[in-house]
C-alpha atoms as a PDB file:
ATOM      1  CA  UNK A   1     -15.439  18.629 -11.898  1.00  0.00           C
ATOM      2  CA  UNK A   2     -16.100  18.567  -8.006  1.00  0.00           C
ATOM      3  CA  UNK A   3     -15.384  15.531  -5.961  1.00  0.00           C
ATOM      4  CA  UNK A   4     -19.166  15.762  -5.322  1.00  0.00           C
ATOM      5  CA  UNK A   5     -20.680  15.315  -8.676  1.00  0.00           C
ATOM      6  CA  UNK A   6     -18.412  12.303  -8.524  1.00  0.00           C
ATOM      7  CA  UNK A   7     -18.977  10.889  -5.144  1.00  0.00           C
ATOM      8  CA  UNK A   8     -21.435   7.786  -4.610  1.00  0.00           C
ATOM      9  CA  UNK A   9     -20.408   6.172  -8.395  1.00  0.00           C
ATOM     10  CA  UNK A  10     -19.467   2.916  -9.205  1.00  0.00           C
ATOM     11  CA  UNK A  11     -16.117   2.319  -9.699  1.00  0.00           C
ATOM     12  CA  UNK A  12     -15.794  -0.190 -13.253  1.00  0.00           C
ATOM     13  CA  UNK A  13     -12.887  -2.227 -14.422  1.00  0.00           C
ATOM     14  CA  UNK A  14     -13.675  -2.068 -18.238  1.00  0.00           C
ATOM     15  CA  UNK A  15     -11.331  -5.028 -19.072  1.00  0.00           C
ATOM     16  CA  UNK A  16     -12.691  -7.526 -16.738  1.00  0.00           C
ATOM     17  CA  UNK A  17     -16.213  -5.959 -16.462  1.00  0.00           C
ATOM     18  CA  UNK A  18     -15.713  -5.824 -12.921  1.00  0.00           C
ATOM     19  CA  UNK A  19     -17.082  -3.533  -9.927  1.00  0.00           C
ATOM     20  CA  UNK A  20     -14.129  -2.353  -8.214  1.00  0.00           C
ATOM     21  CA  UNK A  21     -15.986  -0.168  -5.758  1.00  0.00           C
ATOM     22  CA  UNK A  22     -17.870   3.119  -5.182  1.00  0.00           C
ATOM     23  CA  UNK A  23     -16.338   6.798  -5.179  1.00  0.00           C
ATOM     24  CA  UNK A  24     -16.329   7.640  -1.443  1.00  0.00           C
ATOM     25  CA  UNK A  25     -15.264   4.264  -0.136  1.00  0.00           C
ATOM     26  CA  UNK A  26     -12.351   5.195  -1.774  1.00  0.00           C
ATOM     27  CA  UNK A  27      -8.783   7.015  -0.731  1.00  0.00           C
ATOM     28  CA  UNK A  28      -7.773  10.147  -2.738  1.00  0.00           C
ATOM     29  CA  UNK A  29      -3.810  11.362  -4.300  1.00  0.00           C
ATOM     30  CA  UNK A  30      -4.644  15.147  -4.339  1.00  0.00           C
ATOM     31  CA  UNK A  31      -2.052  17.449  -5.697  1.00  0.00           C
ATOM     32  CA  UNK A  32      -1.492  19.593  -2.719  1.00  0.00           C
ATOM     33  CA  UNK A  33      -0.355  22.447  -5.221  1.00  0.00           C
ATOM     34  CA  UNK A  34      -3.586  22.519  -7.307  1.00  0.00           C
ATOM     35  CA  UNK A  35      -6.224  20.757  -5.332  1.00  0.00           C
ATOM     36  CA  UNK A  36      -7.071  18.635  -8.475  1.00  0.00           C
ATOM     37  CA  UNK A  37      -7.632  14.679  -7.787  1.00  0.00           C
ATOM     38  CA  UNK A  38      -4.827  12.988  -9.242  1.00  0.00           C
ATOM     39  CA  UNK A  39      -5.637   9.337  -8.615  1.00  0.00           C
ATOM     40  CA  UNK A  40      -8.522   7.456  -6.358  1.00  0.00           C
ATOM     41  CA  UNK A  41      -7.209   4.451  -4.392  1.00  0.00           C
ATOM     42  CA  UNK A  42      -9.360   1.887  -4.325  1.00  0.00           C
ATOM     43  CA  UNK A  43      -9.422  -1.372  -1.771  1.00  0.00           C
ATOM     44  CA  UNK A  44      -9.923  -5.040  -2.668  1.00  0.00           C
ATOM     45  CA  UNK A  45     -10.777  -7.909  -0.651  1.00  0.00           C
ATOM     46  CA  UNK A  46      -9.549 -10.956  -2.744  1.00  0.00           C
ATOM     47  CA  UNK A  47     -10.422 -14.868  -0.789  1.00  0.00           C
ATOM     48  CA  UNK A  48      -7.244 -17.216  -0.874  1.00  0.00           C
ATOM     49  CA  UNK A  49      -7.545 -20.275   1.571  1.00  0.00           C
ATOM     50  CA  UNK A  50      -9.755 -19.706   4.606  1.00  0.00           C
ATOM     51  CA  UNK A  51      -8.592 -16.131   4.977  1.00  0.00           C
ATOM     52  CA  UNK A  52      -9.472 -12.226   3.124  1.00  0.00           C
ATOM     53  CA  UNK A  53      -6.576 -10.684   1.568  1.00  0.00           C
ATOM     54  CA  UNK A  54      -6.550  -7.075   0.744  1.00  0.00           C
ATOM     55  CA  UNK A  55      -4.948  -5.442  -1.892  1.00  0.00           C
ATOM     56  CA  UNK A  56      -5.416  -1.835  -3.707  1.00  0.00           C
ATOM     57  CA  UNK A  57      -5.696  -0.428  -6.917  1.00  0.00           C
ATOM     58  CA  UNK A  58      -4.457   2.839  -7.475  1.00  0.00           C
ATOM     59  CA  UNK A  59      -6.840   4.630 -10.102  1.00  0.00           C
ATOM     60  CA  UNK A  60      -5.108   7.599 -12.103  1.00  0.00           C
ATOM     61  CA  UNK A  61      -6.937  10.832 -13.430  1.00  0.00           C
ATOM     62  CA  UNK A  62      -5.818   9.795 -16.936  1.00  0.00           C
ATOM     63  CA  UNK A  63      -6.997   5.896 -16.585  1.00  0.00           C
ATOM     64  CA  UNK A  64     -10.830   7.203 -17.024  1.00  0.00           C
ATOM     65  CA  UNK A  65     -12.487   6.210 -19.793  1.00  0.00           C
ATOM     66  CA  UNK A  66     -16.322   7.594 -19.182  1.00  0.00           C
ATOM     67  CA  UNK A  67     -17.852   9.328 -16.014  1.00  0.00           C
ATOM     68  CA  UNK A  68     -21.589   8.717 -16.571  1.00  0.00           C
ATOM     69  CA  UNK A  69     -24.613   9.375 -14.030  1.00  0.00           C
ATOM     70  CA  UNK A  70     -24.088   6.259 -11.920  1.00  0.00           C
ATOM     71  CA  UNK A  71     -20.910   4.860 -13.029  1.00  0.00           C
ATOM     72  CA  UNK A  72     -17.085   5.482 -13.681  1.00  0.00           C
ATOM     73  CA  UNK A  73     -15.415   3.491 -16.513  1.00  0.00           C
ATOM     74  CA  UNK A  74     -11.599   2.774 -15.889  1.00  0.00           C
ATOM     75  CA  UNK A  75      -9.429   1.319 -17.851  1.00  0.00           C
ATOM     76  CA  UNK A  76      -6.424  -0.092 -15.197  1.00  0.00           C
ATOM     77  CA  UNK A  77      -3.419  -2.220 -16.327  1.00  0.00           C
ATOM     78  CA  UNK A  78      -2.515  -5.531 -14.663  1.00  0.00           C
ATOM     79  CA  UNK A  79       0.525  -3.987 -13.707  1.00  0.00           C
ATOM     80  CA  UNK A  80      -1.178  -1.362 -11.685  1.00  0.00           C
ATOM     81  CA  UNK A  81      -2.742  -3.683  -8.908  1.00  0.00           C
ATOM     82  CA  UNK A  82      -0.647  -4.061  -5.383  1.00  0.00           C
END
């Protein structure tokens, strides 16, 4: 599959049912040796107080559940957030 089949998706949390982002906003691991994407890093803006904090969730090859037409379905462990 070619990053540009995949670019412009939504990114979807399926355990919280929650847009993470969109393919192309997002920061790619590529395996220099291959050229294959290994895992798509995504930003967050979370609100605490008056001010934005940003954190990132880093989005494995083998975390994807479904790549439809307009959406990717991930499945990413609490764990996996930083």
């Amino acid at each position: 599959m070619r990053l540009s089949e995949i670019s412009g998706k939504e990114i979807i949390d399926y355990q919280k049912g929650q847009r993470l982002g969109i393919l192309g906003q997002t920061d790619l691991v590529i395996d220099e040796a291959t050229g294959q994407i290994e895992a798509f890093v995504i930003p967050t803006m979370k609100w605490f107080g008056l001010g934005k904090k940003e954190k990132e969730v880093t989005v494995y090859w083998n975390q994807i559940i479904k790549i439809g037409s307009d959406m990717i379905i991930i499945d990413v462990e609490e764990n996996n957030e930083g």
